[in-house]
Protein backbone atom coordinates (compact mmCIF):
# COMPACT_ATOMS: atom_id res chain seq x y z
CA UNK A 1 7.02 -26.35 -21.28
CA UNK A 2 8.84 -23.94 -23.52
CA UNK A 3 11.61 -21.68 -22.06
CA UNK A 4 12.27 -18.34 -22.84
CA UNK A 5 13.99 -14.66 -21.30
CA UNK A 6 11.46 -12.66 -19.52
CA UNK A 7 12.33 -9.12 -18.71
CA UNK A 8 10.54 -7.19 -15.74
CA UNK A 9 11.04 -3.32 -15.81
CA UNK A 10 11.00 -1.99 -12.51
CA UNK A 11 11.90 1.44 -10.95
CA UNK A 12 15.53 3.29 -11.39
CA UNK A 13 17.57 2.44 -8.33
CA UNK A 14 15.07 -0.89 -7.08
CA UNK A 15 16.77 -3.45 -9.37
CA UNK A 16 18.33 -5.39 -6.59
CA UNK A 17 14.67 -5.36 -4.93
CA UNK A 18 13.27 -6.98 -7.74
CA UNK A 19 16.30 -9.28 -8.32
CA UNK A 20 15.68 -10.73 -5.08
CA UNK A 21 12.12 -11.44 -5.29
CA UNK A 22 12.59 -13.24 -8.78
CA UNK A 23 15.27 -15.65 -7.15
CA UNK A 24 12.92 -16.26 -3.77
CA UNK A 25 10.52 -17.42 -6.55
CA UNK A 26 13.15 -19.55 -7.55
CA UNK A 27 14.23 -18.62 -11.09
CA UNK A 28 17.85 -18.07 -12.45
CA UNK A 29 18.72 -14.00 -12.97
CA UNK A 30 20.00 -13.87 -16.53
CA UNK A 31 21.18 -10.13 -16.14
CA UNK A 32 20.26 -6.42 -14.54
CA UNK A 33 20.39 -3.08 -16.33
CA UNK A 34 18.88 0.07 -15.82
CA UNK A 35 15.60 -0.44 -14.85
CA UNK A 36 14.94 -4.07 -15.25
CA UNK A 37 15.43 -7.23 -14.19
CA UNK A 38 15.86 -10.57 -16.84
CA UNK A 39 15.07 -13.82 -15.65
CA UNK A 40 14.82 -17.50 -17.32
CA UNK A 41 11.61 -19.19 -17.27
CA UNK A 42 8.53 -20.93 -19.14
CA UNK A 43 4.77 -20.10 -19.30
CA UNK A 44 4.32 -21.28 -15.63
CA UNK A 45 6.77 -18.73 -15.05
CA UNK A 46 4.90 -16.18 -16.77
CA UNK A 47 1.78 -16.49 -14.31
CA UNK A 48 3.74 -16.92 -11.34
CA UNK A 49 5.63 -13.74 -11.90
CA UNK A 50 2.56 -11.25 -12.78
CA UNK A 51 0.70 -12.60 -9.55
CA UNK A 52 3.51 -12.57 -7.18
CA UNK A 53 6.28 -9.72 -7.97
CA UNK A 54 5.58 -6.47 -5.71
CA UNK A 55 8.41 -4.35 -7.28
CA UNK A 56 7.80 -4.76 -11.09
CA UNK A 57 6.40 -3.10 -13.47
CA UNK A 58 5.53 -5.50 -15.91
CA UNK A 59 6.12 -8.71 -17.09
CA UNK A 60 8.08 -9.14 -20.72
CA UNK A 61 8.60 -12.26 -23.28
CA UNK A 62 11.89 -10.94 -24.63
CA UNK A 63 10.92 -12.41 -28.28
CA UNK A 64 14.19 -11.35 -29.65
CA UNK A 65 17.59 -9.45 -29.36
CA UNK A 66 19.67 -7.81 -32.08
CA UNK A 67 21.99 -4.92 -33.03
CA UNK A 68 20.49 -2.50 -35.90
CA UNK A 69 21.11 1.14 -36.69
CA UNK A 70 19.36 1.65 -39.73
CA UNK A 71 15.48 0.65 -40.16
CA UNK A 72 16.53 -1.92 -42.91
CA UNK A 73 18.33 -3.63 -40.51
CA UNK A 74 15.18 -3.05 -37.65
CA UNK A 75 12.84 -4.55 -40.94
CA UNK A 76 15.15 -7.61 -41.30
CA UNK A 77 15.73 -8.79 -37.79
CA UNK A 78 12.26 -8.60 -36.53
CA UNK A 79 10.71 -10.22 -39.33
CA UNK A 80 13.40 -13.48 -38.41
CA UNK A 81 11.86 -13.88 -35.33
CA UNK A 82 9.49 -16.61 -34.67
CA UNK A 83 6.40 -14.52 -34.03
CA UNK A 84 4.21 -17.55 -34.88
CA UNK A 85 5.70 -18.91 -31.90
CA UNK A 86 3.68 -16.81 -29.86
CA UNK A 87 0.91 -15.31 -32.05
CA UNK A 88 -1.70 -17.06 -33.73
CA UNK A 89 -3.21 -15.97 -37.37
CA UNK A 90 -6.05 -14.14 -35.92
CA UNK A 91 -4.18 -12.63 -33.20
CA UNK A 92 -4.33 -8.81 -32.83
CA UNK A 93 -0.94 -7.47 -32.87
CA UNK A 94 0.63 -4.24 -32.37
CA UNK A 95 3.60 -1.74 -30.63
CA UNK A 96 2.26 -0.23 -28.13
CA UNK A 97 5.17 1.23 -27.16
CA UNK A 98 8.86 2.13 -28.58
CA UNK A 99 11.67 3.75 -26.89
CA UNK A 100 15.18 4.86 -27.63
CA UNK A 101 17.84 6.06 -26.10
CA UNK A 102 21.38 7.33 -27.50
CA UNK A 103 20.59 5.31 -30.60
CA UNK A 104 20.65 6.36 -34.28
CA UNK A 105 16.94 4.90 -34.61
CA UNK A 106 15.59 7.44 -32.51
CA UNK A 107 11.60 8.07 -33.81
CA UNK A 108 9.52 6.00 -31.72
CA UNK A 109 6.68 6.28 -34.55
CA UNK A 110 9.09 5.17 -37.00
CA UNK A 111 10.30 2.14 -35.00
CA UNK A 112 6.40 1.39 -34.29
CA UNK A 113 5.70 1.67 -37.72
CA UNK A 114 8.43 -0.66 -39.16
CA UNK A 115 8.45 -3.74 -36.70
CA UNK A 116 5.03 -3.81 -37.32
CA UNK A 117 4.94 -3.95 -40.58
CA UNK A 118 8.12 -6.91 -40.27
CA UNK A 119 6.03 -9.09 -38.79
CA UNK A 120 2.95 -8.57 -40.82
CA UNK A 121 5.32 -9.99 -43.70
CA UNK A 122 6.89 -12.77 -41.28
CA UNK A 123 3.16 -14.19 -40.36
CA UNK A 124 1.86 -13.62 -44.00
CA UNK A 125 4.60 -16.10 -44.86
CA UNK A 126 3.95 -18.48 -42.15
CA UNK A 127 0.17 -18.34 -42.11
CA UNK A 128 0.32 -18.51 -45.97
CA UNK A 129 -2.59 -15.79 -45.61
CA UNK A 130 -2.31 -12.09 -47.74
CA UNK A 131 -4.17 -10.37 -44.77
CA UNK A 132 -4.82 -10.35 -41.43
CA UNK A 133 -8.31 -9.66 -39.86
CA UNK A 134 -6.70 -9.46 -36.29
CA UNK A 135 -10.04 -10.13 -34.53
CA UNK A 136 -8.51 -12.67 -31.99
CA UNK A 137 -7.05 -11.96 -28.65
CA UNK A 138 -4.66 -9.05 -28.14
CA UNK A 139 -1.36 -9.34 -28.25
CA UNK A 140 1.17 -5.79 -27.35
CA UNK A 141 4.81 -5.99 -28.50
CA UNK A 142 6.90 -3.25 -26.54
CA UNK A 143 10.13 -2.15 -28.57
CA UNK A 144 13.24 -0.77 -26.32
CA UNK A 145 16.81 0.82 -28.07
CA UNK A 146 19.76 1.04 -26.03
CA UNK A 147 23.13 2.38 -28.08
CA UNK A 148 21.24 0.61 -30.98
CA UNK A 149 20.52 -2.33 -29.55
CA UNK A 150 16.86 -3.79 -29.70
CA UNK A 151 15.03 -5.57 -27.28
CA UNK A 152 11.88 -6.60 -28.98
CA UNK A 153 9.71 -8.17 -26.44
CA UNK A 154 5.70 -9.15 -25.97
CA UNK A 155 3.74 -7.71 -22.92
CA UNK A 156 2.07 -10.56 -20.55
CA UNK A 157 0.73 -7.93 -18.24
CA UNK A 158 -1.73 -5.55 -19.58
CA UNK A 159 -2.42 -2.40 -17.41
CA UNK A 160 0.72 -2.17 -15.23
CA UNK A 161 1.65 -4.21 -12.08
CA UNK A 162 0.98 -1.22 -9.10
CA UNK A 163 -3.12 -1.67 -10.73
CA UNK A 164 -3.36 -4.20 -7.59
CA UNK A 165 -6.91 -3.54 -7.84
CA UNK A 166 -7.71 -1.93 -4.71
CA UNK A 167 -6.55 1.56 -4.71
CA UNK A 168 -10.10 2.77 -6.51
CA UNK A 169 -9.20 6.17 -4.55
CA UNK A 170 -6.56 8.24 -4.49
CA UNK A 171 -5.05 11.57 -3.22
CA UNK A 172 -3.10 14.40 -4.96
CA UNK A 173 1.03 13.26 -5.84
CA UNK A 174 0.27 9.15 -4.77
CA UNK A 175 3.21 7.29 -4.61
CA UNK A 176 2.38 3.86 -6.63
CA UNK A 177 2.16 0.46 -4.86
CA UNK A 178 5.47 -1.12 -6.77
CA UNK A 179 7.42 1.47 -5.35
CA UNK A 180 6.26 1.68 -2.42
CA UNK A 181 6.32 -2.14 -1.59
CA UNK A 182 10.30 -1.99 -3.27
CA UNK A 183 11.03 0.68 -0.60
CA UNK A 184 9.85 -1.35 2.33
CA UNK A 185 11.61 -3.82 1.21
CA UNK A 186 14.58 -1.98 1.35
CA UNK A 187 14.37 -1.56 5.00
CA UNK A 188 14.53 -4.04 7.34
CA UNK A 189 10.96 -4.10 8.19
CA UNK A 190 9.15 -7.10 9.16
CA UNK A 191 5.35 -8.22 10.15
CA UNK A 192 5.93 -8.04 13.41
CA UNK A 193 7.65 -4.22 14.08
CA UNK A 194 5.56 -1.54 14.01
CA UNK A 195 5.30 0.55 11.09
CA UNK A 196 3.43 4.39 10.76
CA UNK A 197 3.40 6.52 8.10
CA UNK A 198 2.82 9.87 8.98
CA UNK A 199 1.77 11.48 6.13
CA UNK A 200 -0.45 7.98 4.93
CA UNK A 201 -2.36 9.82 1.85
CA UNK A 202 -4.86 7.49 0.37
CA UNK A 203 -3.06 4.62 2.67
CA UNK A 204 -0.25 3.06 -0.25
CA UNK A 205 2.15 2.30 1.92
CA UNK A 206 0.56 0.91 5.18
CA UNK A 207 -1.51 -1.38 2.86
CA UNK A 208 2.04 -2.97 0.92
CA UNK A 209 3.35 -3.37 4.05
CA UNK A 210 0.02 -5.39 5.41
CA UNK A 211 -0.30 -7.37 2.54
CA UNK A 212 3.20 -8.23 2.74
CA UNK A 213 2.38 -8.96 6.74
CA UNK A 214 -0.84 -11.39 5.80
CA UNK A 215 1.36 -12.72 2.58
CA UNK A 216 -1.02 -11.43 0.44
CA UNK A 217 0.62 -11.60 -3.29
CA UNK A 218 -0.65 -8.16 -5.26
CA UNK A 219 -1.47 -9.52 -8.42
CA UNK A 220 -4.07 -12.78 -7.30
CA UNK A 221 -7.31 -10.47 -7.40
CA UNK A 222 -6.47 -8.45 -11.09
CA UNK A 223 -6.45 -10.03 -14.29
CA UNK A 224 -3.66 -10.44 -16.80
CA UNK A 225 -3.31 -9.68 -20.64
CA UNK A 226 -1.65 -13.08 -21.66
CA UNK A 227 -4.22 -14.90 -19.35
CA UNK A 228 -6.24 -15.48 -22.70
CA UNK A 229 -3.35 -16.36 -24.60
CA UNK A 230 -4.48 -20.09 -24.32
CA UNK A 231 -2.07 -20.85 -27.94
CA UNK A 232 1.11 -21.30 -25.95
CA UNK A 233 -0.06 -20.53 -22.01
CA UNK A 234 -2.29 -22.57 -20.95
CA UNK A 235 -5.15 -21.58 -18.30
CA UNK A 236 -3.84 -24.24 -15.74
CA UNK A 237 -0.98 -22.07 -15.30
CA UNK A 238 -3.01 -19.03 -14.13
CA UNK A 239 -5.18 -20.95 -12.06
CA UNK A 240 -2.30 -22.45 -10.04
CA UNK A 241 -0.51 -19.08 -9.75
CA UNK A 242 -3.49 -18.00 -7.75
CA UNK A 243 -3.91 -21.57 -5.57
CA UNK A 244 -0.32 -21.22 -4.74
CA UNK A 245 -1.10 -17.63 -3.63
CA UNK A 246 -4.18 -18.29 -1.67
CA UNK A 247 -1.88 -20.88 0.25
CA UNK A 248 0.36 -18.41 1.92
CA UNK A 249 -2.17 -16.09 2.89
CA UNK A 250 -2.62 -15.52 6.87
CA UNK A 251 -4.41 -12.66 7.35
CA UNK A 252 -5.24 -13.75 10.97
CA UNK A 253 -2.01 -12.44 12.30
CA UNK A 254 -1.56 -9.47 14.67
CA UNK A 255 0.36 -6.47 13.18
CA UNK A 256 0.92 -2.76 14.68
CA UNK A 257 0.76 -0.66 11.28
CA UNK A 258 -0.73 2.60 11.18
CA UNK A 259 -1.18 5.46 9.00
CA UNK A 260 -2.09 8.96 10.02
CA UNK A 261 -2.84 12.22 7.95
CA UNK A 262 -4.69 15.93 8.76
CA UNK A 263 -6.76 14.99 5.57
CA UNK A 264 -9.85 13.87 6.58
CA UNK A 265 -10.77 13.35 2.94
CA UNK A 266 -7.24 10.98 1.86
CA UNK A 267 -8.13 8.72 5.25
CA UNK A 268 -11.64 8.12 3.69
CA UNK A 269 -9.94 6.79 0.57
CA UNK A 270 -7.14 5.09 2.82
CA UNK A 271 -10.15 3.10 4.91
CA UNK A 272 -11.72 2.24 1.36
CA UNK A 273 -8.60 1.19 -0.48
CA UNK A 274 -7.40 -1.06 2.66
CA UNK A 275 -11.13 -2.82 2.64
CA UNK A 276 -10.65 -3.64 -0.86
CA UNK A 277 -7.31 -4.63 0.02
CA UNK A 278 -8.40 -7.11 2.48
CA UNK A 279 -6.23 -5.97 4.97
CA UNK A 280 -8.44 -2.71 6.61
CA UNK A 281 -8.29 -4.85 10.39
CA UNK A 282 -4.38 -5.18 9.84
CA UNK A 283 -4.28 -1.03 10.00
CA UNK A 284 -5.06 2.04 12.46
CA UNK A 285 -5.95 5.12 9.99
CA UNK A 286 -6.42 8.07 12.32
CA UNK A 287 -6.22 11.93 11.91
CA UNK A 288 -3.41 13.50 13.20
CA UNK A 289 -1.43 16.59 12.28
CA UNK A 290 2.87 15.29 11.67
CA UNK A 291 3.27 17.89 14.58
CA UNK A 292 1.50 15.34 17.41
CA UNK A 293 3.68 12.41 15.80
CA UNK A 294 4.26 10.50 18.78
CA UNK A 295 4.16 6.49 20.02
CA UNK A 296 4.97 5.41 23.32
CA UNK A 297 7.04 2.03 22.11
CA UNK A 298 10.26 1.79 20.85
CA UNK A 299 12.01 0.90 18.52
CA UNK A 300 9.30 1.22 15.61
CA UNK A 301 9.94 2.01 11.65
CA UNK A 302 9.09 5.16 9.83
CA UNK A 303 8.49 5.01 6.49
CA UNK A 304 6.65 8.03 4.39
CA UNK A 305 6.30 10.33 1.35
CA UNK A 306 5.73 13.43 3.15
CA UNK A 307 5.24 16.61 0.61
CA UNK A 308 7.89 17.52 -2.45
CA UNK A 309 7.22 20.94 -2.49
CA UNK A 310 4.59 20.56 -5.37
CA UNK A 311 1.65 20.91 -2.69
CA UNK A 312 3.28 23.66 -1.05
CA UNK A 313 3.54 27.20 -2.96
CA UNK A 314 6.78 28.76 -1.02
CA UNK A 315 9.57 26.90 -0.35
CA UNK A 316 9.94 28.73 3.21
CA UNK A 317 6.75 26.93 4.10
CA UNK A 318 8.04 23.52 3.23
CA UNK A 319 11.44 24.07 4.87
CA UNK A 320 8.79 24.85 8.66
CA UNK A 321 7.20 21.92 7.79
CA UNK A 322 10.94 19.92 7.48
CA UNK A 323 11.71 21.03 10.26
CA UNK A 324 8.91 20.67 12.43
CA UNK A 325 9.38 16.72 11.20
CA UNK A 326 12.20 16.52 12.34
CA UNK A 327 11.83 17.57 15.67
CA UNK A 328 9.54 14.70 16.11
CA UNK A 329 11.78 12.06 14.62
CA UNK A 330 14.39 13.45 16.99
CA UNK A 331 11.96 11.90 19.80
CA UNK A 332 11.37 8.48 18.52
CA UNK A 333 15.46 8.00 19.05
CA UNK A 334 15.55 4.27 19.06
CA UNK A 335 13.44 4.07 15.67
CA UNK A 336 14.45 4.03 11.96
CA UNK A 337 13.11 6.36 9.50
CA UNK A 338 12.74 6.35 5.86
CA UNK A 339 12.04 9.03 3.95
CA UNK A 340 11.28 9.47 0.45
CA UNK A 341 11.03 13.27 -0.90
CA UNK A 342 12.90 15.45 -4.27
CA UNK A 343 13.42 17.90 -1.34
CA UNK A 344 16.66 19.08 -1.69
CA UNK A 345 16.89 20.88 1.74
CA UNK A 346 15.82 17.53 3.22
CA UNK A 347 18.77 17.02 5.55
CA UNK A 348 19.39 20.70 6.64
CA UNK A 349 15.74 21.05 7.43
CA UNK A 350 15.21 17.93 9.61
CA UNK A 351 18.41 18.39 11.50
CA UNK A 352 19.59 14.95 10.19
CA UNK A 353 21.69 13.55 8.47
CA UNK A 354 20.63 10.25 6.49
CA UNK A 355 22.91 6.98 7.13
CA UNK A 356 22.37 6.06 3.95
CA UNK A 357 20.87 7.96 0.74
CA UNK A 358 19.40 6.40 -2.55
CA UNK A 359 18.74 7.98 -5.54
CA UNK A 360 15.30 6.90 -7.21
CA UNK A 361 13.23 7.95 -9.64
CA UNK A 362 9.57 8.19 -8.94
CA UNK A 363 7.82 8.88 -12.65
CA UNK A 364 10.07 11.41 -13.79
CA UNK A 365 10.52 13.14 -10.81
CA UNK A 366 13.95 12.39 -8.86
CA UNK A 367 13.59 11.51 -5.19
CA UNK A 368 16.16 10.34 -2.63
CA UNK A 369 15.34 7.79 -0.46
CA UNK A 370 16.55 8.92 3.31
CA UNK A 371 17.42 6.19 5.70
CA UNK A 372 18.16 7.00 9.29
CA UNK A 373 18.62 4.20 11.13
CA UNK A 374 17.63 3.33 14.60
CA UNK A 375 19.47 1.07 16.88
CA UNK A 376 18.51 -2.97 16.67
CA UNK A 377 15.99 -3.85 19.12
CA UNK A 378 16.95 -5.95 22.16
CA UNK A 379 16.93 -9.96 21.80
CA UNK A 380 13.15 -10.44 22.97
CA UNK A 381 12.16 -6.95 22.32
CA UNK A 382 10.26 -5.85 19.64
């Protein structure tokens, strides 16, 4: 086996959530930046991390690393890097994507355009061939500029990591699986404390936390881009990935998670999405209005993406339905709540104040993570 850097992008403000699954999987962190997480490993690697990692994005062969702040210099360095390594002569290759920021090479057509074209002339040389016909299997190169210097790295994954598979039906403003799996993890949550989402939408984040419950990994039932790059990963690799996977599943266990919303509509897609899931016995959907939030145990864990303000036309309204919230949080005193929302009256409006308060970013809208927490259970009490 070959080694190599693999980057994983995640979301702003979850790198340490991601940095901790890659080392459970046992693999050494190389570094941690904005955004990602970089990791040493080989092709087994590779598998192992698309099938397994709930938090990431994606998973990235870092092919090369370089300074350059002219396009000369962009030409030159890419087209020294040992693309045959990884792509064969009648490999399709292409940037699918090139960003930049504070960097002098700043035109993300431009960069596309010229590392292309570098290792068109790198493989001509190797190959001995004068042209390409590029009618193998597909192979994306993603291109990132930070104060000029280039990451220039291949894309194992394909259509991004929160495509579990199962979530077929949505609702209006979803939050996506990665994140929502990286924000239970932030909490200390486990499969057997209950969990309810109040405002449950399509279901995202009862689901992660029952797949997580039944140890369920979210990438065994979706396929992956490099999965037919048989040149330098072979199949075996893939195959195992999933055995390993199908090993820790136990979805025979008894959990208490539940999701409610007033949307009879979002809880059909919330029953459908958990079915696909595998995991629609290990949750209670139920309509219920956030003002009848109630649960006669203690102790329990909140954890929802109640309405921005997007959904709502005046502000006033929003603020009611804050407050209202927290009035009901106010009566589950022994549990911990989590809160995601780009409210910015959040606090005032519940009647709260957060214990601790994370910035994320969820797309490009910025959220802050609320945590209130409750008091630890009892030894013996759940």
């Amino acid at each position: 086996m070959r080694g190599f850097e693999i980057i994983t992008p995640c979301h702003f403000g979850l790198e340490s959530v991601l940095k901790r699954e890659i080392i459970d999987l046992g693999y050494d962190i190389t570094s941690v930046s904005d955004g990602r997480v970089a990791f040493f490993g080989d092709e087994e690697a590779v598998a192992r991390a698309n099938v397994f990692l709930r938090s990431a994005e994606r998973v990235l062969i870092k092919v090369g690393q370089f300074k350059a702040t002219t396009f000369d210099e962009l030409f030159e360095n890419v087209k020294a890097l040992d693309w045959d390594r990884f792509i064969p002569v009648d490999g399709k290759f292409w940037v699918t994507k090139a960003s930049s920021v504070k960097s002098k090479l700043f035109s993300p057509s431009d960069i596309q355009r010229i590392v292309k074209k570098a290792m068109v002339e790198k493989l001509k040389s190797v190959y001995n061939v004068t042209w390409f016909n590029e009618d193998g299997n597909d192979y994306p190169v993603r291109v990132f500029i930070i104060k000029d210097e280039v990451i220039v790295t291949l894309d194992t994954t394909g259509e991004s990591l929160h495509k579990r598979g199962y979530r077929t039906m949505t609702v209006k403003a979803p939050i996506s699986e990665t994140l929502a799996s990286a924000l239970i993890m932030l909490t200390p949550w486990k499969k057997d404390r209950i969990l309810v989402d109040p405002f449950c939408g399509s279901g995202t984040f009862p689901i992660e936390a029952a797949m997580m419950a039944a140890g369920i990994a979210p990438g065994m039932n979706r396929e992956f881009r490099a999965e037919s790059w048989t040149n330098f990963i072979p199949k075996k690799h893939w195959y195992e990935a999933v055995s390993e996977a199908h090993d820790f599943i136990d979805d025979k266990i008894e959990t208490d998670i539940q999701g409610y919303d007033i949307d009879k509509e979002a809880l059909a897609a919330a029953r459908a999405n958990a079915k696909r899931a595998g995991v629609d016995h290990l949750i209670h959907f139920q309509e219920r209005d956030m003002k009848d939030l109630s649960h006669p145990k203690k102790y329990g864990f909140i954890i929802t993406n109640p309405p921005y303000g997007e959904r709502i036309a005046e502000k006033e309204e929003l603020f009611d339905m804050y407050h209202t919230f927290g009035e009901r949080l106010k009566m589950l005193d022994t549990w911990s709540k989590y809160i995601i929302t780009s409210y910015d009256k959040t606090e005032s409006a519940l009647g709260m104040k957060a214990t601790k308060n994370r910035k994320i970013y969820n797309g490009m809208i910025k959220t802050y993570f609320y945590q209130f927490l409750g008091p630890k259970p009892p030894k013996g009490n759940k």
